[in-house]
C-alpha atoms as a PDB file:
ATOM      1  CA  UNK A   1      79.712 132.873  65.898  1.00  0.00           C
ATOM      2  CA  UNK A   2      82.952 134.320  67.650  1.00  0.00           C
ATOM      3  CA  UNK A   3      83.948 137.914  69.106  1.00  0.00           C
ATOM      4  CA  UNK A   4      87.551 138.804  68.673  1.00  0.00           C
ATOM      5  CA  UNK A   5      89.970 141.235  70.350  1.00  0.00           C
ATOM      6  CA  UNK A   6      93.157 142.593  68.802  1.00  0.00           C
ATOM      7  CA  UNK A   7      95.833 142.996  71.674  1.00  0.00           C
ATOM      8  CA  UNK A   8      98.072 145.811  70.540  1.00  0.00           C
ATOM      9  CA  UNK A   9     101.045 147.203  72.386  1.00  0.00           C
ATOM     10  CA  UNK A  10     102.921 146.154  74.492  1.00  0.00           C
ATOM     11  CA  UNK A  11     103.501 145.203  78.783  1.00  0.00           C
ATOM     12  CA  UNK A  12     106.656 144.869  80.903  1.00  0.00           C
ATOM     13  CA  UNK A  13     106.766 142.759  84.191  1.00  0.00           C
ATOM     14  CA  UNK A  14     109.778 143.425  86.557  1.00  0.00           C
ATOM     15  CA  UNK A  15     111.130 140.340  88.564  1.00  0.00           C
ATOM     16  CA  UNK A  16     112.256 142.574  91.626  1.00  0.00           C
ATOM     17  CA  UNK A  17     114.125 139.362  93.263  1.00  0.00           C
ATOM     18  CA  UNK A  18     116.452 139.451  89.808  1.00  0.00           C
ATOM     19  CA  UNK A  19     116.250 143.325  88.847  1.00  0.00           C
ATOM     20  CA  UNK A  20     114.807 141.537  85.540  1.00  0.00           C
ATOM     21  CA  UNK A  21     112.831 143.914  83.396  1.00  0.00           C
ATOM     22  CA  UNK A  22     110.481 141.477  80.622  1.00  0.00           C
ATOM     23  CA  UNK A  23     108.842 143.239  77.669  1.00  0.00           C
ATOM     24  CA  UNK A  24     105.911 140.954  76.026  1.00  0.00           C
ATOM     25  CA  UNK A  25     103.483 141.487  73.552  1.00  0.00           C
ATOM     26  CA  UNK A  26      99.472 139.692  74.061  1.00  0.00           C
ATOM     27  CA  UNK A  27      97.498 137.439  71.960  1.00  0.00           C
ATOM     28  CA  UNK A  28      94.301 137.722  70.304  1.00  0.00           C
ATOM     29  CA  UNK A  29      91.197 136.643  72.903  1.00  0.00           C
ATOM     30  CA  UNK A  30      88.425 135.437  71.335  1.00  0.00           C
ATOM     31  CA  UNK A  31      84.707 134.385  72.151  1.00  0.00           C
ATOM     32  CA  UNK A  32      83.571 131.625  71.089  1.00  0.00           C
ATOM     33  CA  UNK A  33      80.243 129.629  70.158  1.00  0.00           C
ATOM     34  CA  UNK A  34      80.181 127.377  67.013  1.00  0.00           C
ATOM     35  CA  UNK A  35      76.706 126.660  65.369  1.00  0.00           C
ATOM     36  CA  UNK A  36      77.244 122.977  64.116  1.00  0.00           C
ATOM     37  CA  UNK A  37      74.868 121.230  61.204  1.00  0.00           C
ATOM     38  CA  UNK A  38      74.498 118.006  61.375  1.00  0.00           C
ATOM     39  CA  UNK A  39      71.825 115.700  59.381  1.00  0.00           C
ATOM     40  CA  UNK A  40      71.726 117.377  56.320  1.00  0.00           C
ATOM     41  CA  UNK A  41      69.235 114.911  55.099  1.00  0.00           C
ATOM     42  CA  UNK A  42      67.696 114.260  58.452  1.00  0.00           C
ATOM     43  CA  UNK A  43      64.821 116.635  58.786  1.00  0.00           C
ATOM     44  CA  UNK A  44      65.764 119.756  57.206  1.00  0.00           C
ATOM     45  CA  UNK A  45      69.616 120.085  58.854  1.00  0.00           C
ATOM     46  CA  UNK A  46      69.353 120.269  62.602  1.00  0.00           C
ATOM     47  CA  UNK A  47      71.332 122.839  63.984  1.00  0.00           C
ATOM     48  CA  UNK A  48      73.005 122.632  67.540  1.00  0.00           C
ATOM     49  CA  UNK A  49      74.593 125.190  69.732  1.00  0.00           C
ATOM     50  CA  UNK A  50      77.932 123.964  71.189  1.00  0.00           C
ATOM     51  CA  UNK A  51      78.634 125.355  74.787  1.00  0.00           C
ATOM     52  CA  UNK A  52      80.929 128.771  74.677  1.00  0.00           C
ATOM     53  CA  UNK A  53      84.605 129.084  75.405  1.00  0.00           C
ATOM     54  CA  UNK A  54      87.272 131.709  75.551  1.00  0.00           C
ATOM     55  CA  UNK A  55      90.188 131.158  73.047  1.00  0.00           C
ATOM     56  CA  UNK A  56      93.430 132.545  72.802  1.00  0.00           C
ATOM     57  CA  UNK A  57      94.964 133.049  69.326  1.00  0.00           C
ATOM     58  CA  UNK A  58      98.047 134.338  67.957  1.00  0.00           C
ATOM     59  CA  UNK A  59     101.435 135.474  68.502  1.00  0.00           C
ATOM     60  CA  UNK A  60     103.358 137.132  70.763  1.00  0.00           C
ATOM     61  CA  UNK A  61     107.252 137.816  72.414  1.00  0.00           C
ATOM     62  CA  UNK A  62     108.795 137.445  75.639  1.00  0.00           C
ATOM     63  CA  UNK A  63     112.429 139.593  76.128  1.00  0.00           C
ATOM     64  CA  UNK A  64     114.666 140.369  78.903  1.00  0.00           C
ATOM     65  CA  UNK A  65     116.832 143.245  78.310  1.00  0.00           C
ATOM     66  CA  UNK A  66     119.400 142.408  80.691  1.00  0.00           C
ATOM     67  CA  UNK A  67     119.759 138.319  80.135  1.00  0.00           C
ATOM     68  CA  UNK A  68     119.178 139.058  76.349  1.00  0.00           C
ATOM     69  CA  UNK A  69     117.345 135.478  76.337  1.00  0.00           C
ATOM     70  CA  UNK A  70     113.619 135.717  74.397  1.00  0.00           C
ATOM     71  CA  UNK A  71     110.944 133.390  74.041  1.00  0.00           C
ATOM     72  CA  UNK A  72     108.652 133.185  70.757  1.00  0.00           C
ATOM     73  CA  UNK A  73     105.090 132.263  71.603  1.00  0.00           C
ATOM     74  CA  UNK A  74     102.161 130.864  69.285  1.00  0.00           C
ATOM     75  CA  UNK A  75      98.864 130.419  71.124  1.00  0.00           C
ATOM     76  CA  UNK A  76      96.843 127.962  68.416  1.00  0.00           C
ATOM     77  CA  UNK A  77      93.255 128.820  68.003  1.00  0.00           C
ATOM     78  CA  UNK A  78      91.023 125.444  67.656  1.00  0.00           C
ATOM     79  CA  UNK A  79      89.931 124.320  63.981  1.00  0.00           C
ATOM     80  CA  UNK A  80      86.571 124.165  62.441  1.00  0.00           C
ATOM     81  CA  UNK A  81      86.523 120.453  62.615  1.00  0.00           C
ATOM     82  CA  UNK A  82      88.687 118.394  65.133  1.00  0.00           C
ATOM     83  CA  UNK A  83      91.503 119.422  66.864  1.00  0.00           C
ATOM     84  CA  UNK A  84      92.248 120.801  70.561  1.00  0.00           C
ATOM     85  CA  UNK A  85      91.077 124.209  72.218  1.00  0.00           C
ATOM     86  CA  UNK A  86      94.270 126.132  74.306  1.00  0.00           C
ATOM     87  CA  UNK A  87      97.469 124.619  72.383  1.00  0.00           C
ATOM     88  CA  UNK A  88     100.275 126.431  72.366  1.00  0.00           C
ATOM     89  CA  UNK A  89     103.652 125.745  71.228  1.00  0.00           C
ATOM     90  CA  UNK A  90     106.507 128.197  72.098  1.00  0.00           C
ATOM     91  CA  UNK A  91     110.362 128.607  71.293  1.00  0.00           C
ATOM     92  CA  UNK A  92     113.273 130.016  73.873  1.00  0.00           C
ATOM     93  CA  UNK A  93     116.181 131.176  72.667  1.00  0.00           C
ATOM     94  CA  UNK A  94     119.709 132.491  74.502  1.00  0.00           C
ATOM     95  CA  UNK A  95     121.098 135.623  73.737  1.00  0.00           C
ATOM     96  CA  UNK A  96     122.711 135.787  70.396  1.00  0.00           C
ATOM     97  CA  UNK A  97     121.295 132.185  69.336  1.00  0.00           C
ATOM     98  CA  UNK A  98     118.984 131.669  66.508  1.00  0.00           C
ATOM     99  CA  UNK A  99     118.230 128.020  67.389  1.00  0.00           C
ATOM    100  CA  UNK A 100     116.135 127.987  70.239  1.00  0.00           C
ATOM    101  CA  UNK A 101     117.198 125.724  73.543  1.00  0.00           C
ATOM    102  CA  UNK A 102     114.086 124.584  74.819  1.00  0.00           C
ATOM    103  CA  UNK A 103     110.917 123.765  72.706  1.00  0.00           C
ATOM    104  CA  UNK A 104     107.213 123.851  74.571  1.00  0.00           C
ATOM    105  CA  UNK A 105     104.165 122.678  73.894  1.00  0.00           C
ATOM    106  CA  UNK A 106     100.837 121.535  75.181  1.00  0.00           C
ATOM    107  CA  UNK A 107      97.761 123.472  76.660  1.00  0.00           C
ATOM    108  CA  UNK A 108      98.215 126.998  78.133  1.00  0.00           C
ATOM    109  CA  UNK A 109      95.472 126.576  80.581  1.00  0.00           C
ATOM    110  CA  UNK A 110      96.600 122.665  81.312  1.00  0.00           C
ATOM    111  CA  UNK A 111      99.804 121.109  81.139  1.00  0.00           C
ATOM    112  CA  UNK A 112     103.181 122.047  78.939  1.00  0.00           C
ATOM    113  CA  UNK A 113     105.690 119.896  77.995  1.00  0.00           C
ATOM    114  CA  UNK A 114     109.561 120.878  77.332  1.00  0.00           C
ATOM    115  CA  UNK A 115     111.914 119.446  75.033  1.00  0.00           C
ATOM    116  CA  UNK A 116     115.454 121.187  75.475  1.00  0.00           C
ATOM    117  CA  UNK A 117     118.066 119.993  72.958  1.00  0.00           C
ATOM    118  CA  UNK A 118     120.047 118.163  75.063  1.00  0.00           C
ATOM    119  CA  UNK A 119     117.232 115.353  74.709  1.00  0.00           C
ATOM    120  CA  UNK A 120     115.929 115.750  77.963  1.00  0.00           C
ATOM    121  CA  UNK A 121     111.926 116.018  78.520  1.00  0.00           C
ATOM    122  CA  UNK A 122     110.493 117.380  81.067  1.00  0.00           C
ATOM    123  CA  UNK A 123     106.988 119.209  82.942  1.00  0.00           C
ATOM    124  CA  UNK A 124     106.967 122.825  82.216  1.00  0.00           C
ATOM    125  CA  UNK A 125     104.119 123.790  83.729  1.00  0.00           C
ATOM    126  CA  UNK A 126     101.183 122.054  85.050  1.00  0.00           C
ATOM    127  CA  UNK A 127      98.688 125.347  85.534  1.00  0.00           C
ATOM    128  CA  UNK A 128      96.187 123.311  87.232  1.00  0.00           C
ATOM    129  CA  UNK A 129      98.608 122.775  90.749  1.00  0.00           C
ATOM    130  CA  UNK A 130      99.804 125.848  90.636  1.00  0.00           C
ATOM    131  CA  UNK A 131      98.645 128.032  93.718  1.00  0.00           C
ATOM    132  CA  UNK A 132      96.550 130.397  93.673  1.00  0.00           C
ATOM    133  CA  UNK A 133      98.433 134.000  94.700  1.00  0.00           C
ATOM    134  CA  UNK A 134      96.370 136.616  95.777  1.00  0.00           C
ATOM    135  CA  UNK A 135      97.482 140.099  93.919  1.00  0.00           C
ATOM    136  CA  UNK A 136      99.063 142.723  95.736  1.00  0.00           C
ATOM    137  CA  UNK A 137      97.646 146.224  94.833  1.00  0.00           C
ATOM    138  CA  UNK A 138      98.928 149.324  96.318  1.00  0.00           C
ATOM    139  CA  UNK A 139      95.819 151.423  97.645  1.00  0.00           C
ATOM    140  CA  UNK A 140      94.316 153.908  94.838  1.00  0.00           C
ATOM    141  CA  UNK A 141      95.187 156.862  96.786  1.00  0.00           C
ATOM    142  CA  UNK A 142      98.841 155.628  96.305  1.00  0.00           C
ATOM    143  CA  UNK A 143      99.132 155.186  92.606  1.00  0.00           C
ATOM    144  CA  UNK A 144      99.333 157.368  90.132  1.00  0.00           C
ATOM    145  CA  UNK A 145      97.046 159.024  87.640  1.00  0.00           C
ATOM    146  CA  UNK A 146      97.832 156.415  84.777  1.00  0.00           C
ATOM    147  CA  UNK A 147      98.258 153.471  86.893  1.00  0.00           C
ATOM    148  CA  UNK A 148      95.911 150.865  85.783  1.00  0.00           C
ATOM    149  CA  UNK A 149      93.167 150.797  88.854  1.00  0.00           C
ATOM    150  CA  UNK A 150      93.389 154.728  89.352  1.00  0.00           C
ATOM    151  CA  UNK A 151      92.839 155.286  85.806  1.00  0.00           C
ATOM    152  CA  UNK A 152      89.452 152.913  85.356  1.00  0.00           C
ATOM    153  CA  UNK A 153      88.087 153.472  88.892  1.00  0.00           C
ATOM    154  CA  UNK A 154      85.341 155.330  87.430  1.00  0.00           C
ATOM    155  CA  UNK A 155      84.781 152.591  84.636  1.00  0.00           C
ATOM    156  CA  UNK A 156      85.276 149.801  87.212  1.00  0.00           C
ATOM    157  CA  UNK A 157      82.723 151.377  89.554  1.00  0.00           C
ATOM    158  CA  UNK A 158      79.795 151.726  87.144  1.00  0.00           C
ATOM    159  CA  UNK A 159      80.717 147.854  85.815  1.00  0.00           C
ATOM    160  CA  UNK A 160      79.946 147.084  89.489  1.00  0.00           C
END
């Protein structure tokens, strides 16, 4: 039993410190709860509920206009049987290049690993010591009509 949601379109995040301007595309998100049957000859097939989890699946793009460097992202949605939950694996590639420099893999809400091809491994990320940031949100009053907030207040308010 799984929900799933198609991300379409696309987002851009600005690095003001760099005047860097990054267009990306989203995974898939998906609920998930697997019914698993075990005993087949044990009492008429037992069934047992696993415990939820959110998945991401998919993939999507990373690009900087200005730097022309790109990243390829897969987000690896767990098997049936076996396997991990939150892999991903991900490519970076310089401008003009089509072999990337840097290889990543590991868990997206855990620990990545890079492999560049000089040889050298390395951390990427470890998610789990990163600090939290709080978000800073101008005030709805100053943002406009089709700015995110402004534009679901209503929605956001009846959620509540």
């Amino acid at each position: 039993m799984s929900i799933g949601v198609h991300n379409i379109g696309q987002g851009c995040v600005t690095c003001l410190d760099y005047d860097e301007h990054y267009i990306l595309t989203f995974p898939n998100g998906y609920g998930r709860q697997v019914n698993a049957l075990f005993g087949i000859f044990i009492l008429n097939a037992l069934s047992i509920l696993t415990v939820p989890w959110i998945e991401l699946g998919g993939e999507c793009s990373i690009n900087c206009s200005k730097t022309g460097y790109n990243a390829s992202i897969v987000f690896h949605t767990k098997p049936f049987y076996g396997g991990k939950k939150h892999r991903i694996t991900a490519e970076i590639f310089s401008p003009n290049d089509k072999k990337p420099f840097c290889s990543i893999e590991g868990e997206w809400n855990g620990v990545m690993y890079a492999k560049y091809t000089t040889g050298e491994n390395a951390v990427f990320i470890d998610t789990k010591k990163m600090p939290t940031i709080k978000k800073k949100v101008r005030k709805l009053e100053d943002q406009d009509d089709f700015e995110s907030r402004c534009l679901w207040k209503d929605v956001t308010y009846n959620l509540k």
